[in-house]
Protein backbone atom coordinates (compact mmCIF):
# COMPACT_ATOMS: atom_id res chain seq x y z
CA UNK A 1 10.94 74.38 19.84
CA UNK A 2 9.59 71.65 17.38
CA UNK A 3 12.19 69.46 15.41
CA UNK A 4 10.98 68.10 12.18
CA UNK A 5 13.03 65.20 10.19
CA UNK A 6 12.51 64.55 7.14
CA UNK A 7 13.82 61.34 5.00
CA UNK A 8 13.28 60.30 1.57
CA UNK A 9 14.75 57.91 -0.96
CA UNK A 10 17.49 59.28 -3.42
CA UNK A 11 18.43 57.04 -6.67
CA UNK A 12 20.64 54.39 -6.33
CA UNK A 13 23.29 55.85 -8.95
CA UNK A 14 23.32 59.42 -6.85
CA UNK A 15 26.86 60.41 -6.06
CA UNK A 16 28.21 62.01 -2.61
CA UNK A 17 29.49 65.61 -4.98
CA UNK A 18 26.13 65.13 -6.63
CA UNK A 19 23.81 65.38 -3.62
CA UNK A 20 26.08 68.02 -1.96
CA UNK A 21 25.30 70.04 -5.09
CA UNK A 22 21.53 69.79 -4.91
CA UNK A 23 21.68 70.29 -1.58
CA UNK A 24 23.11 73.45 -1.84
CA UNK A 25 21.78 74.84 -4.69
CA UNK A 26 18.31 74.78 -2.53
CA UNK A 27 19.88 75.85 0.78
CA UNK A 28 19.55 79.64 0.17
CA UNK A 29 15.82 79.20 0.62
CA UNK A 30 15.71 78.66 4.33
CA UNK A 31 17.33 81.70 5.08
CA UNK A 32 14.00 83.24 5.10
CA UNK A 33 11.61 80.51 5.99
CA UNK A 34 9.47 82.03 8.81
CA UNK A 35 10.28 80.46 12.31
CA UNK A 36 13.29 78.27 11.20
CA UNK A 37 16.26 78.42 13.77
CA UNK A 38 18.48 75.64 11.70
CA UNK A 39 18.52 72.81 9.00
CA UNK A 40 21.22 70.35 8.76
CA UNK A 41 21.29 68.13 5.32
CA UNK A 42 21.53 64.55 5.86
CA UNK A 43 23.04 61.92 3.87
CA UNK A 44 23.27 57.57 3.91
CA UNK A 45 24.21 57.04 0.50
CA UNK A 46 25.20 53.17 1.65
CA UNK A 47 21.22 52.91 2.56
CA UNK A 48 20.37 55.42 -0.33
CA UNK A 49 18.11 57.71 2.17
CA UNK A 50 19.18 61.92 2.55
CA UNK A 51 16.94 64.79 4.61
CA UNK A 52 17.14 66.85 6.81
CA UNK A 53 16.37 67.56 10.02
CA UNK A 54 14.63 71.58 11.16
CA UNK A 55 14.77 73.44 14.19
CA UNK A 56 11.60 75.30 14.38
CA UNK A 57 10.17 78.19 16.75
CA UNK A 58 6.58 76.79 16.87
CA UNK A 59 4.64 73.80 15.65
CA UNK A 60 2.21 76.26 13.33
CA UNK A 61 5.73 77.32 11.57
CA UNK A 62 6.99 74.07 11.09
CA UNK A 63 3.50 72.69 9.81
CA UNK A 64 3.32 75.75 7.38
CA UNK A 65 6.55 74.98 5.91
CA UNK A 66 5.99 71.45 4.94
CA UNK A 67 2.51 72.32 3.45
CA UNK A 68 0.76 70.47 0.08
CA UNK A 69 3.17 72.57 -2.17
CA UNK A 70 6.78 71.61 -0.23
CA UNK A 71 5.85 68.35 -0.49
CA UNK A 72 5.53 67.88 -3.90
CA UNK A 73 8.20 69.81 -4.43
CA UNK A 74 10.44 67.17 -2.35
CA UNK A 75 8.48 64.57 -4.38
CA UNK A 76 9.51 65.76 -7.28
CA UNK A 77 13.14 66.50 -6.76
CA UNK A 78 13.69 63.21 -4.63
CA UNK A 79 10.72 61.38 -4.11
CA UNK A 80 7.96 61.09 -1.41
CA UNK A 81 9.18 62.23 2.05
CA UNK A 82 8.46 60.52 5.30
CA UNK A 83 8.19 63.84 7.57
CA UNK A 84 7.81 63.72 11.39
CA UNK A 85 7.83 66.51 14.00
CA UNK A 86 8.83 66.02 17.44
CA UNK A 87 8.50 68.83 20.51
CA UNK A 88 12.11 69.48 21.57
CA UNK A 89 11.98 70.38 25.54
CA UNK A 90 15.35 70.34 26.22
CA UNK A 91 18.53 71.69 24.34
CA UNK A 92 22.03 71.32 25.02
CA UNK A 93 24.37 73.88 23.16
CA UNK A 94 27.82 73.05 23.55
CA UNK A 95 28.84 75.99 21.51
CA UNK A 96 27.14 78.42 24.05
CA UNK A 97 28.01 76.17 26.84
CA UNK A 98 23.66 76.59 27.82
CA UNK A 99 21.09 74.39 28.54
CA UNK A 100 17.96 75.81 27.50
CA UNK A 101 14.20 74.06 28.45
């Protein structure tokens, strides 16, 4: 699996309801991104940063995703994103009580 985190800047007068909103208003889109197990939102309104961070099948999904066109489109609606992918060997679910690797 490949986990991608992405951070970007947010405006310094954002409020907590007011990211929440945006943040849901796009979450219906990864419901269908190809290859995408999970996203989780992140917010540090004290340091004005959000994000997310992805759960991705393979590398080739994950890189397809954040193409030219996603990125300007975070650019746009936030500002430039500082995106990083990282393999992920080793996974401990605590729901499933498993250790996967």
């Amino acid at each position: 699996m490949i986990i991608v985190i992405v951070r970007f800047k947010i405006s310094p007068d954002v409020t907590e309801s007011a990211l929440e909103e945006k943040f849901i208003a796009s979450s219906e889109m990864y419901r269908t991104a190809p290859g995408l197990i999970r996203k989780n939102y992140l917010s540090d309104l004290k340091n004005k940063i959000a994000g997310g961070v992805y759960c991705f099948d393979t590398i080739e999904n994950a890189r397809n995703w954040f193409d030219d066109n996603r990125i300007e489109w975070l650019t746009q609606k936030y500002s430039k994103p500082e995106i990083n992918f990282y393999d992920n060997p080793v996974v401990v679910d605590n729901i499933s009580n498993e250790i996967t690797y």
